[in-house]
C-alpha atoms as a PDB file:
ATOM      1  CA  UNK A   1     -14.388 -48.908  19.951  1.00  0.00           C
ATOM      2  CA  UNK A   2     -11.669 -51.431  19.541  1.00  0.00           C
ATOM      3  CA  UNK A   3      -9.095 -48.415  19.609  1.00  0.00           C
ATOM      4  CA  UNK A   4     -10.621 -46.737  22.495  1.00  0.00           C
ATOM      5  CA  UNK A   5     -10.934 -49.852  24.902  1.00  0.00           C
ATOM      6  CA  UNK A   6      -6.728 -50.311  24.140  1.00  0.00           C
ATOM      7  CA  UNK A   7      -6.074 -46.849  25.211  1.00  0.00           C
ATOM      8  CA  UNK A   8      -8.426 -47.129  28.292  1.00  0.00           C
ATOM      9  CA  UNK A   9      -7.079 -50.373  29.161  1.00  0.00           C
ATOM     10  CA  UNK A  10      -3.585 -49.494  28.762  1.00  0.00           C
ATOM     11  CA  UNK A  11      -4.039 -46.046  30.545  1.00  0.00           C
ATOM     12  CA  UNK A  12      -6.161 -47.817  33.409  1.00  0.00           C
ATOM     13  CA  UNK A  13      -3.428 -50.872  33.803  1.00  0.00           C
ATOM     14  CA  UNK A  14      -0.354 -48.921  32.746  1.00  0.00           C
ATOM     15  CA  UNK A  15       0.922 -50.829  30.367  1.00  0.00           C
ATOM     16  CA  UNK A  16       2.473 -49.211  27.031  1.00  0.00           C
ATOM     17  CA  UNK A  17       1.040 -49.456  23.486  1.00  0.00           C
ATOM     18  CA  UNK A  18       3.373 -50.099  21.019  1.00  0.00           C
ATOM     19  CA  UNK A  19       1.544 -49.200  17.920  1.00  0.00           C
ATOM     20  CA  UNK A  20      -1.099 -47.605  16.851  1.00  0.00           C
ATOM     21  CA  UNK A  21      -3.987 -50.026  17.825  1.00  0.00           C
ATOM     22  CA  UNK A  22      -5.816 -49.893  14.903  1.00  0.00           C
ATOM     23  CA  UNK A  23      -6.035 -47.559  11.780  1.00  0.00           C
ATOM     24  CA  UNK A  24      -5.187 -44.490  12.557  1.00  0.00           C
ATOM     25  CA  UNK A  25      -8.164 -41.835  12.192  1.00  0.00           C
ATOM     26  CA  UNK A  26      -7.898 -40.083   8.934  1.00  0.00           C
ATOM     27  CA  UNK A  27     -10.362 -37.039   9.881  1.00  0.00           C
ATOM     28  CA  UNK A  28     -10.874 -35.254  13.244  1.00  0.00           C
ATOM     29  CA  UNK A  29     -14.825 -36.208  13.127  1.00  0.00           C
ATOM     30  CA  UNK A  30     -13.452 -39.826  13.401  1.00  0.00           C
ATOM     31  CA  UNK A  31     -11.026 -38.837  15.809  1.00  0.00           C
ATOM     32  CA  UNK A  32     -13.032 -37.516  18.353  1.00  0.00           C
ATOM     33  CA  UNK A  33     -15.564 -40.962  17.479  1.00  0.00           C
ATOM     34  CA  UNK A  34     -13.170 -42.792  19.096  1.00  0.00           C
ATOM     35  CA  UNK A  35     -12.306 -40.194  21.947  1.00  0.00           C
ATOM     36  CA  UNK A  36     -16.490 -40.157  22.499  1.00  0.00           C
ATOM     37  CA  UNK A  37     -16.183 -44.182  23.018  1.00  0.00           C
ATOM     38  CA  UNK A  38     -12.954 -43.939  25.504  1.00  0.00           C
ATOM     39  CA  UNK A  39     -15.008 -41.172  27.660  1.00  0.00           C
ATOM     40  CA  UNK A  40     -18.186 -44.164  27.448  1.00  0.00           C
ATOM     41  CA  UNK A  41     -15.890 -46.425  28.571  1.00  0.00           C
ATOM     42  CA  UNK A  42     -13.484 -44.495  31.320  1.00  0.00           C
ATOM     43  CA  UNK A  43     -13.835 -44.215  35.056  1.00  0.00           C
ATOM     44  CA  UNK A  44     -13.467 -40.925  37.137  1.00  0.00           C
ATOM     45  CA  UNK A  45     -15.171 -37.743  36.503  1.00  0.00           C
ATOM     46  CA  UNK A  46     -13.915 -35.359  33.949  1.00  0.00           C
ATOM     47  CA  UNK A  47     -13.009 -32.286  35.872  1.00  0.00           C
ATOM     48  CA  UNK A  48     -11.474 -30.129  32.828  1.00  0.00           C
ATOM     49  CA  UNK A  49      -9.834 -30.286  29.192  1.00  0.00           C
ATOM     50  CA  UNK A  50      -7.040 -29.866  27.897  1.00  0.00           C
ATOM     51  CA  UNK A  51      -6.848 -27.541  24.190  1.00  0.00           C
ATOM     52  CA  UNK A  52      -3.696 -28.157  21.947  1.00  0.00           C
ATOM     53  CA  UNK A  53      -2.839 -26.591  18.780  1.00  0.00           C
ATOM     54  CA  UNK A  54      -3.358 -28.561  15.415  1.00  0.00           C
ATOM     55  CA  UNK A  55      -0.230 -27.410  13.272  1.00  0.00           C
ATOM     56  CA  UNK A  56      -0.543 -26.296  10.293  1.00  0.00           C
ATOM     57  CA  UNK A  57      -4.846 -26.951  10.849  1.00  0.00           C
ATOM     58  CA  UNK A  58      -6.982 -29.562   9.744  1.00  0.00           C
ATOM     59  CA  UNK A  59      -9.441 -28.307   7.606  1.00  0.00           C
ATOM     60  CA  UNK A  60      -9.428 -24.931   9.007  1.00  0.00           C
ATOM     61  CA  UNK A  61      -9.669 -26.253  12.562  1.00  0.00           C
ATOM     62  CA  UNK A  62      -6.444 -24.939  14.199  1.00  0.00           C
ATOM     63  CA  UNK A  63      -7.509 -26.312  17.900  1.00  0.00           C
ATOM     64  CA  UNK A  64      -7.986 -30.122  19.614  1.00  0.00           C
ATOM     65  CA  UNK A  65      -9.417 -30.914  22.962  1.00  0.00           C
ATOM     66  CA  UNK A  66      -9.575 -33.709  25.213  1.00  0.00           C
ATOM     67  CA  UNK A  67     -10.616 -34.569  28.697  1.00  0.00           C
ATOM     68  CA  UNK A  68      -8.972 -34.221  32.354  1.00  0.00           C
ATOM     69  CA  UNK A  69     -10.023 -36.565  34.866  1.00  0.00           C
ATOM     70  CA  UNK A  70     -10.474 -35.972  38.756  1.00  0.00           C
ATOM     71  CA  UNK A  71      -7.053 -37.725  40.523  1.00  0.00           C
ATOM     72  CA  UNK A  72      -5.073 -36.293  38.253  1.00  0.00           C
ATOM     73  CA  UNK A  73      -5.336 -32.555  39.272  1.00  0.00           C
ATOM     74  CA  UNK A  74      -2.991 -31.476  41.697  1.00  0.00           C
ATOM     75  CA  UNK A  75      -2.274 -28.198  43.475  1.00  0.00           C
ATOM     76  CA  UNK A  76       1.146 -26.925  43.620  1.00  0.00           C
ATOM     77  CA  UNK A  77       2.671 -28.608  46.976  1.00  0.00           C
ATOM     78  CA  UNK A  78       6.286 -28.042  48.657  1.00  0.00           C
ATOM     79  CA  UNK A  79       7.764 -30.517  48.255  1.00  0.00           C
ATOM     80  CA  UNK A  80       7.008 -30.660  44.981  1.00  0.00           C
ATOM     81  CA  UNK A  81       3.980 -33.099  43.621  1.00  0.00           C
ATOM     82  CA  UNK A  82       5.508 -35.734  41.490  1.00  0.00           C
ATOM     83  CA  UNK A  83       3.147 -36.420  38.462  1.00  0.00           C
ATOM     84  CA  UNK A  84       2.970 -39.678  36.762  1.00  0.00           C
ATOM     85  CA  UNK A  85       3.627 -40.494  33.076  1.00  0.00           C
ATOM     86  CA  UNK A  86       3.808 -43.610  31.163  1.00  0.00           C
ATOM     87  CA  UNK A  87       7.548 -44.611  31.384  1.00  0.00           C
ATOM     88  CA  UNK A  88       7.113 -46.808  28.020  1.00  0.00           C
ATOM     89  CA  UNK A  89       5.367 -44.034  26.192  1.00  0.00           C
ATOM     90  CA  UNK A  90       5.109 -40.405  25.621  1.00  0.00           C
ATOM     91  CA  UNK A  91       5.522 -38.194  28.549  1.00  0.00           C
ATOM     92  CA  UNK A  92       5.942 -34.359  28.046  1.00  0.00           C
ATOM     93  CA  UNK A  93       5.475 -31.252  30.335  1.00  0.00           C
ATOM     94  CA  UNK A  94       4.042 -27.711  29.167  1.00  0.00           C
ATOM     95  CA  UNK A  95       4.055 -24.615  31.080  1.00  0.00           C
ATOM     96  CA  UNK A  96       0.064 -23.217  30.518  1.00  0.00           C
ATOM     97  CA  UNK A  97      -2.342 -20.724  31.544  1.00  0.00           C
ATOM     98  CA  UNK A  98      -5.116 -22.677  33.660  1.00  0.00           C
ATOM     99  CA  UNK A  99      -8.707 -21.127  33.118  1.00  0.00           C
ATOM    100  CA  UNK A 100     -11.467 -22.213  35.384  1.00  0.00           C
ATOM    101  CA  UNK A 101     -15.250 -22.182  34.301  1.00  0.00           C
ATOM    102  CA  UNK A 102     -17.508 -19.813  36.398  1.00  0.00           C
ATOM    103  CA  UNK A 103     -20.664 -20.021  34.289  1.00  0.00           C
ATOM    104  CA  UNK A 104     -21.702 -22.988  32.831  1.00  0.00           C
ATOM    105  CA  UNK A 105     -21.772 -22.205  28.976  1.00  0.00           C
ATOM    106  CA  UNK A 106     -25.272 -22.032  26.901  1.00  0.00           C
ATOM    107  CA  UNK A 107     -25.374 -25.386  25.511  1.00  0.00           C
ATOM    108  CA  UNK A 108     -27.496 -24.157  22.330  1.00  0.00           C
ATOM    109  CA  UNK A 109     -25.222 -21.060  21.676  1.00  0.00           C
ATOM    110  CA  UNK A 110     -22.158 -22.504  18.880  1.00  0.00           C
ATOM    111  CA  UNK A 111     -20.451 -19.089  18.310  1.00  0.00           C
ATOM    112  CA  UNK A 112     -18.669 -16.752  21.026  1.00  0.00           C
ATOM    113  CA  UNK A 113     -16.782 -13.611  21.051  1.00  0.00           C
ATOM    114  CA  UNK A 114     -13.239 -13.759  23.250  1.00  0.00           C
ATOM    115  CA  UNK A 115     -15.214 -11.270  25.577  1.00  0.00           C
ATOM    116  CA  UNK A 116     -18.012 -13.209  25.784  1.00  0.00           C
ATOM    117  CA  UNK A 117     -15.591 -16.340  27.093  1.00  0.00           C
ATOM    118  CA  UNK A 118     -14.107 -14.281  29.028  1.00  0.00           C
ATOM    119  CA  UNK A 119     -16.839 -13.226  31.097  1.00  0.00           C
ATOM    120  CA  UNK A 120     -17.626 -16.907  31.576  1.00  0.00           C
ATOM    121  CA  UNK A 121     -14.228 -17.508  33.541  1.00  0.00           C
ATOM    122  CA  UNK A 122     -14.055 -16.735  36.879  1.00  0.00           C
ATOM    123  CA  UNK A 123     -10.084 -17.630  37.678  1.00  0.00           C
ATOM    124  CA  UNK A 124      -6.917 -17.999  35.619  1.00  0.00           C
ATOM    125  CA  UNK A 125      -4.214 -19.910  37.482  1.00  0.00           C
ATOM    126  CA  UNK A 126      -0.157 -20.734  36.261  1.00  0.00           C
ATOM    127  CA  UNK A 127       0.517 -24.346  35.926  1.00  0.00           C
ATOM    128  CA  UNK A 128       1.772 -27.204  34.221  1.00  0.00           C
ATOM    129  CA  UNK A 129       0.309 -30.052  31.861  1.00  0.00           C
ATOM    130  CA  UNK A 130       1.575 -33.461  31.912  1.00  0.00           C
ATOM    131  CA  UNK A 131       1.294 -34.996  28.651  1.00  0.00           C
ATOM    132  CA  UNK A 132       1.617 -38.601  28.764  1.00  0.00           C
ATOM    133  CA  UNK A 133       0.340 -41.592  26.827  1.00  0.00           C
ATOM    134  CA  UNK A 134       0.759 -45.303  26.654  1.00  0.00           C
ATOM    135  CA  UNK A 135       1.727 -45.149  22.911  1.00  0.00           C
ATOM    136  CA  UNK A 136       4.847 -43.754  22.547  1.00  0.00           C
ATOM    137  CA  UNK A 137       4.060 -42.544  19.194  1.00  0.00           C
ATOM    138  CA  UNK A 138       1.142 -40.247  19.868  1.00  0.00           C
ATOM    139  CA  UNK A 139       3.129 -36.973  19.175  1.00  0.00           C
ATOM    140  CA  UNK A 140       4.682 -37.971  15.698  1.00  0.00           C
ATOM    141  CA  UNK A 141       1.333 -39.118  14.331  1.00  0.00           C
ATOM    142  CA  UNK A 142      -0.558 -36.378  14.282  1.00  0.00           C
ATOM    143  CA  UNK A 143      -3.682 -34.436  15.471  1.00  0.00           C
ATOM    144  CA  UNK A 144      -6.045 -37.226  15.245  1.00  0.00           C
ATOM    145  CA  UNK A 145      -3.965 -39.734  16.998  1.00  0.00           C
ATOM    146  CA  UNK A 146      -3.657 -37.254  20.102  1.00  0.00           C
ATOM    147  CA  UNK A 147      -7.224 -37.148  19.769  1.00  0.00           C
ATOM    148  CA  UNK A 148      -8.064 -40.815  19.951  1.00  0.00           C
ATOM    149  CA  UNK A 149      -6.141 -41.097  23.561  1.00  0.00           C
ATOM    150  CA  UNK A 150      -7.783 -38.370  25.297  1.00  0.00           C
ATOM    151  CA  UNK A 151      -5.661 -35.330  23.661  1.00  0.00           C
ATOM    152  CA  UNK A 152      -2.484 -36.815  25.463  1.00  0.00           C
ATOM    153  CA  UNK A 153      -3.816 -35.467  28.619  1.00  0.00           C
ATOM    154  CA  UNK A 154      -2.586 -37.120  31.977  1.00  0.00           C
ATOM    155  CA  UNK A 155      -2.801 -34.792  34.427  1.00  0.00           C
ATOM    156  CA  UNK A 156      -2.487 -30.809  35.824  1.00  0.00           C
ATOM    157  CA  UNK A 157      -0.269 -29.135  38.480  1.00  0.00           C
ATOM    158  CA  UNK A 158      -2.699 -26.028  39.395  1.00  0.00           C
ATOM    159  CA  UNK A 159      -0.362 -22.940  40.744  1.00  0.00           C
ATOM    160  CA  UNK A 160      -1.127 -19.638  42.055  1.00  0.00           C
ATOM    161  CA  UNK A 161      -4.129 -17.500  40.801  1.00  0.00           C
ATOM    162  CA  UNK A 162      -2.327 -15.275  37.811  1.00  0.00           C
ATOM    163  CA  UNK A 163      -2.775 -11.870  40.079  1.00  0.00           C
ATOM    164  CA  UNK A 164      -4.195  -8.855  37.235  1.00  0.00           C
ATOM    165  CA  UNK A 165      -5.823 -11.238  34.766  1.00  0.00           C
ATOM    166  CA  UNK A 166      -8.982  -9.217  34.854  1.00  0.00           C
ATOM    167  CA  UNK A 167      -7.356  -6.288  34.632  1.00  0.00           C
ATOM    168  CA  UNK A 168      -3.563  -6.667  32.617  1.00  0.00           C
ATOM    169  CA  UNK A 169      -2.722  -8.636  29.458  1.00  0.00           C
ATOM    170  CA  UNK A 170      -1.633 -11.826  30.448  1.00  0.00           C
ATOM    171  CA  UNK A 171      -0.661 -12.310  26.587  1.00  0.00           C
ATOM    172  CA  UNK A 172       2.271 -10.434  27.399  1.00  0.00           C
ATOM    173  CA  UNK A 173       3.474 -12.099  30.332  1.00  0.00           C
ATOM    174  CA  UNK A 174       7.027 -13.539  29.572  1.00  0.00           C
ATOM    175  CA  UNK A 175       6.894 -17.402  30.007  1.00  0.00           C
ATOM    176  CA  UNK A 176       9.854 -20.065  30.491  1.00  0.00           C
ATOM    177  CA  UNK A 177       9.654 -23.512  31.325  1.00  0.00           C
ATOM    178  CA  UNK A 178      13.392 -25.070  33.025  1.00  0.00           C
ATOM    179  CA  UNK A 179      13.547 -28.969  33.205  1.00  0.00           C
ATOM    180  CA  UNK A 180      16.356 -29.669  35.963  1.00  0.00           C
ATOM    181  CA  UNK A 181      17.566 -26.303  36.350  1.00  0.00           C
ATOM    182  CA  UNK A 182      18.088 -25.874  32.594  1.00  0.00           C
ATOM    183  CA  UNK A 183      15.417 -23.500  30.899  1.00  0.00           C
ATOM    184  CA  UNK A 184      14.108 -25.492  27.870  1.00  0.00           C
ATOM    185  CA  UNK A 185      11.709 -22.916  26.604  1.00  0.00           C
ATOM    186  CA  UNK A 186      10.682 -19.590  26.651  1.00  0.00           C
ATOM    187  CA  UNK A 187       7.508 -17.744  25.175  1.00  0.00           C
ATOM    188  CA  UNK A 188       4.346 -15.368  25.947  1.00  0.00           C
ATOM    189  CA  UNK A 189       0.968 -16.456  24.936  1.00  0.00           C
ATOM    190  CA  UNK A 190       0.710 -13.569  22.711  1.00  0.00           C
ATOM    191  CA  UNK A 191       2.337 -16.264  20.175  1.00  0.00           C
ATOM    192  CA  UNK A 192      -0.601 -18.803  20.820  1.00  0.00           C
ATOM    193  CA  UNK A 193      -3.623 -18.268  18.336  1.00  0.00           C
ATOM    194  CA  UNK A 194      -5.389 -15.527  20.117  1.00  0.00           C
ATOM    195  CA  UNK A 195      -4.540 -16.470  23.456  1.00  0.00           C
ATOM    196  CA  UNK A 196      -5.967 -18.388  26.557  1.00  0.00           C
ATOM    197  CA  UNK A 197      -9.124 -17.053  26.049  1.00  0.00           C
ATOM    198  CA  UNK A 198      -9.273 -17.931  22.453  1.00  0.00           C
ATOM    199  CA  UNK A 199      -8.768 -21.191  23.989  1.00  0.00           C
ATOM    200  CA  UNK A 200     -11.800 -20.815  26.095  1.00  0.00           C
ATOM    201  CA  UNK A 201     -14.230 -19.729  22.965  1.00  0.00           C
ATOM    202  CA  UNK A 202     -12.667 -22.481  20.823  1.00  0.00           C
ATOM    203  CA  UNK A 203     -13.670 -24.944  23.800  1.00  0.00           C
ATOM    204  CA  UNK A 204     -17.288 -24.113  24.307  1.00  0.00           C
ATOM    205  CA  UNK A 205     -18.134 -23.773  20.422  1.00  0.00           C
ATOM    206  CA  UNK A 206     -16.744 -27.229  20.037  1.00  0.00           C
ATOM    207  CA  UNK A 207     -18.135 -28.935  22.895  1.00  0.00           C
ATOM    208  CA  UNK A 208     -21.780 -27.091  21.659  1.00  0.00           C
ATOM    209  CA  UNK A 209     -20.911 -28.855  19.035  1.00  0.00           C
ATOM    210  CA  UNK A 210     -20.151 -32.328  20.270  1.00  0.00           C
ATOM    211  CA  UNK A 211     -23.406 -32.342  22.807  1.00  0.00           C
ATOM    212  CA  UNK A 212     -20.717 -32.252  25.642  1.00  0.00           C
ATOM    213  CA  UNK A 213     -21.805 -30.104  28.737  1.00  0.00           C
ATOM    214  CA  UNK A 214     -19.919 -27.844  30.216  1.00  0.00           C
ATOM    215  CA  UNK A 215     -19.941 -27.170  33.983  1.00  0.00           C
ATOM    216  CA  UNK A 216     -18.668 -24.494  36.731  1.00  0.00           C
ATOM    217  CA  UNK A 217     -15.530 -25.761  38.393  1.00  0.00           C
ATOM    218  CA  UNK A 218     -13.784 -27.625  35.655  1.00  0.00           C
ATOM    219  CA  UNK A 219     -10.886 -26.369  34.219  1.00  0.00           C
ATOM    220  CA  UNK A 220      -9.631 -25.311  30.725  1.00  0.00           C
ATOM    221  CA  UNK A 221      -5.811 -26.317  30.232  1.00  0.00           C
ATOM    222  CA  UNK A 222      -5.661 -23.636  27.607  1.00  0.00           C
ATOM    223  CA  UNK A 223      -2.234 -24.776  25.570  1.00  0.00           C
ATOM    224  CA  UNK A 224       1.252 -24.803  25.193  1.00  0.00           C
ATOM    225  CA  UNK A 225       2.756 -21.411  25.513  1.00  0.00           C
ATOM    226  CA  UNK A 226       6.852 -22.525  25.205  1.00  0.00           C
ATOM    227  CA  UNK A 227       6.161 -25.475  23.703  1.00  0.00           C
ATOM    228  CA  UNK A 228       5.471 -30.137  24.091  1.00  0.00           C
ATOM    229  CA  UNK A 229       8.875 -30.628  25.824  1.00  0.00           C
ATOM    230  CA  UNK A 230       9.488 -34.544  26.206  1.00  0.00           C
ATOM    231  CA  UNK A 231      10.628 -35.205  30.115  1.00  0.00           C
ATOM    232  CA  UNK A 232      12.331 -38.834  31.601  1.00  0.00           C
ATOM    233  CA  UNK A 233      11.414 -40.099  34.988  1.00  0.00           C
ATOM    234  CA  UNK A 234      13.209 -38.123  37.673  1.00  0.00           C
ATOM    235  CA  UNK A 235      12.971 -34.848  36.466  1.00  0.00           C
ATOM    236  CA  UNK A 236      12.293 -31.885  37.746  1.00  0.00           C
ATOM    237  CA  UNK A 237       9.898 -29.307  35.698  1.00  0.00           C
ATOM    238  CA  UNK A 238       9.548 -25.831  36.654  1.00  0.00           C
ATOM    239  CA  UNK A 239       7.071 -23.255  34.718  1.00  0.00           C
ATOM    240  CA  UNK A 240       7.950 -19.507  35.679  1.00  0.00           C
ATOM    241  CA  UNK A 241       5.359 -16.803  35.016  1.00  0.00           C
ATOM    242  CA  UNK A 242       6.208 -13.001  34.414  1.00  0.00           C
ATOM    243  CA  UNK A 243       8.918 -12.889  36.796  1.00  0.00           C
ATOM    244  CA  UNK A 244       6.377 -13.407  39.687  1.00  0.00           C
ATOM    245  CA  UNK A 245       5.132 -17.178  40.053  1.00  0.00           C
ATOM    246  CA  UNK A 246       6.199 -20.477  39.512  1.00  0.00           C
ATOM    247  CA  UNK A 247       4.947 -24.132  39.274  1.00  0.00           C
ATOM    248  CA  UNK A 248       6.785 -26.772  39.936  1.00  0.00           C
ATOM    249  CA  UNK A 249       6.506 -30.812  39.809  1.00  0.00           C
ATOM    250  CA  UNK A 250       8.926 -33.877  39.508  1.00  0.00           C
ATOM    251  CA  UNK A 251       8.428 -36.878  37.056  1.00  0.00           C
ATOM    252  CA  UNK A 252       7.734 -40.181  38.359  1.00  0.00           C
ATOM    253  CA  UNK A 253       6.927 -43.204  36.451  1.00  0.00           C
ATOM    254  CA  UNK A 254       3.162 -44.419  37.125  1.00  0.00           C
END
């Protein structure tokens, strides 16, 4: 608890945390024990969450979640929506498929197909993650630290709808990700796990799991596709999408 009130405090005041406060989690069932107390003790509804990818996995677990609160969700605005990040911490940007939940999930059932996720999703948008935390640390210490501070989640741009989801393979979709005019990254999801909606069936076995319920309207931030790339505060991040759509945002300090 004594972990999770510094990260809510720091995140709510924006202040920085220097170190680790506390003993770092050594498992991700005590990871997510402190993430469970900083949702307890956080304002704002959760509107979505955020998957990452644990590399190499944690006891077989190859996946991490944590939660997206309303006010920081943004659509994609000209000009562009400047996001904040913690100017004393970690602040990264990720180009990402956005899923959004159509059909609340069965909380009883704990094991999906991809298809059956699938059919529980009722849009895919383009966008852009803002990773950002008040310890500047959270991205060299591991899965369970990113854990403990809400997955390094602080906020989504939401783009277009991705046109042909339902009907083409958006694993093939070529992916780049330009940070002031400079492309950083470049990717398709086919190199992701098994893809966005391997994302989705990940999410609603764990949250089954965890007791969490899952509702229509929230959003999955389904990962990473070129990669965590670290931005500064006045930069400009654009995520471009098979050619056809692009997301952009600018950096601001919060």
């Amino acid at each position: 608890m004594r972990i999770a009130r510094t990260f809510v405090d720091a995140r709510r005041n924006g202040h920085a945390v220097p170190d680790y406060p506390g003993t770092l989690p050594t498992t991700l069932t005590e990871a997510y024990a402190v993430q469970d107390d900083a949702l307890s003790l956080a304002e704002g509804e959760v509107v979505g969450w955020k998957v990452g990818r644990i590399n190499p996995p944690i006891d077989g677990i190859d996946r991490l979640s944590g939660p997206i609160f309303a006010g920081s969700v943004h659509d994609q605005a000209e000009p562009p929506v400047a996001m904040p990040v913690f100017a004393d911490g970690f602040a990264a940007a990720e180009a990402e498929f956005l899923l959004r939940i159509g059909t609340a999930p069965d909380p009883a059932k704990t094991q999906y197909t991809i298809a059956e996720a699938r059919d529980l999703i009722d849009a895919v948008h383009v966008g852009i993650e803002i990773a950002s935390s008040p310890f500047p640390g959270i991205n060299t210490n591991g899965a369970t630290a990113t854990i403990s501070d809400f997955g390094n989640n602080n906020g989504l741009v939401v783009g277009a709808e991705a046109e042909g989801w339902r009907d083409g393979d958006i694993n093939a979709w070529p992916i780049e990700l330009w940070i002031n005019d400079e492309r950083i990254g470049a990717a398709t999801s086919a190199t992701m796990l098994d893809g966005p909606f391997g994302a989705a069936r990940y999410l609603f076995e764990h949250m089954a799991a965890r007791g969490i319920a899952l509702t229509p309207g929230q959003w999955i931030s389904s990962g990473a596709v070129t990669g965590v790339h670290e931005v500064a505060i006045g930069d400009r991040v654009e995520a471009k999408f098979d050619g056809r759509f692009a997301v952009t945002c600018t950096i601001k300090a919060r």
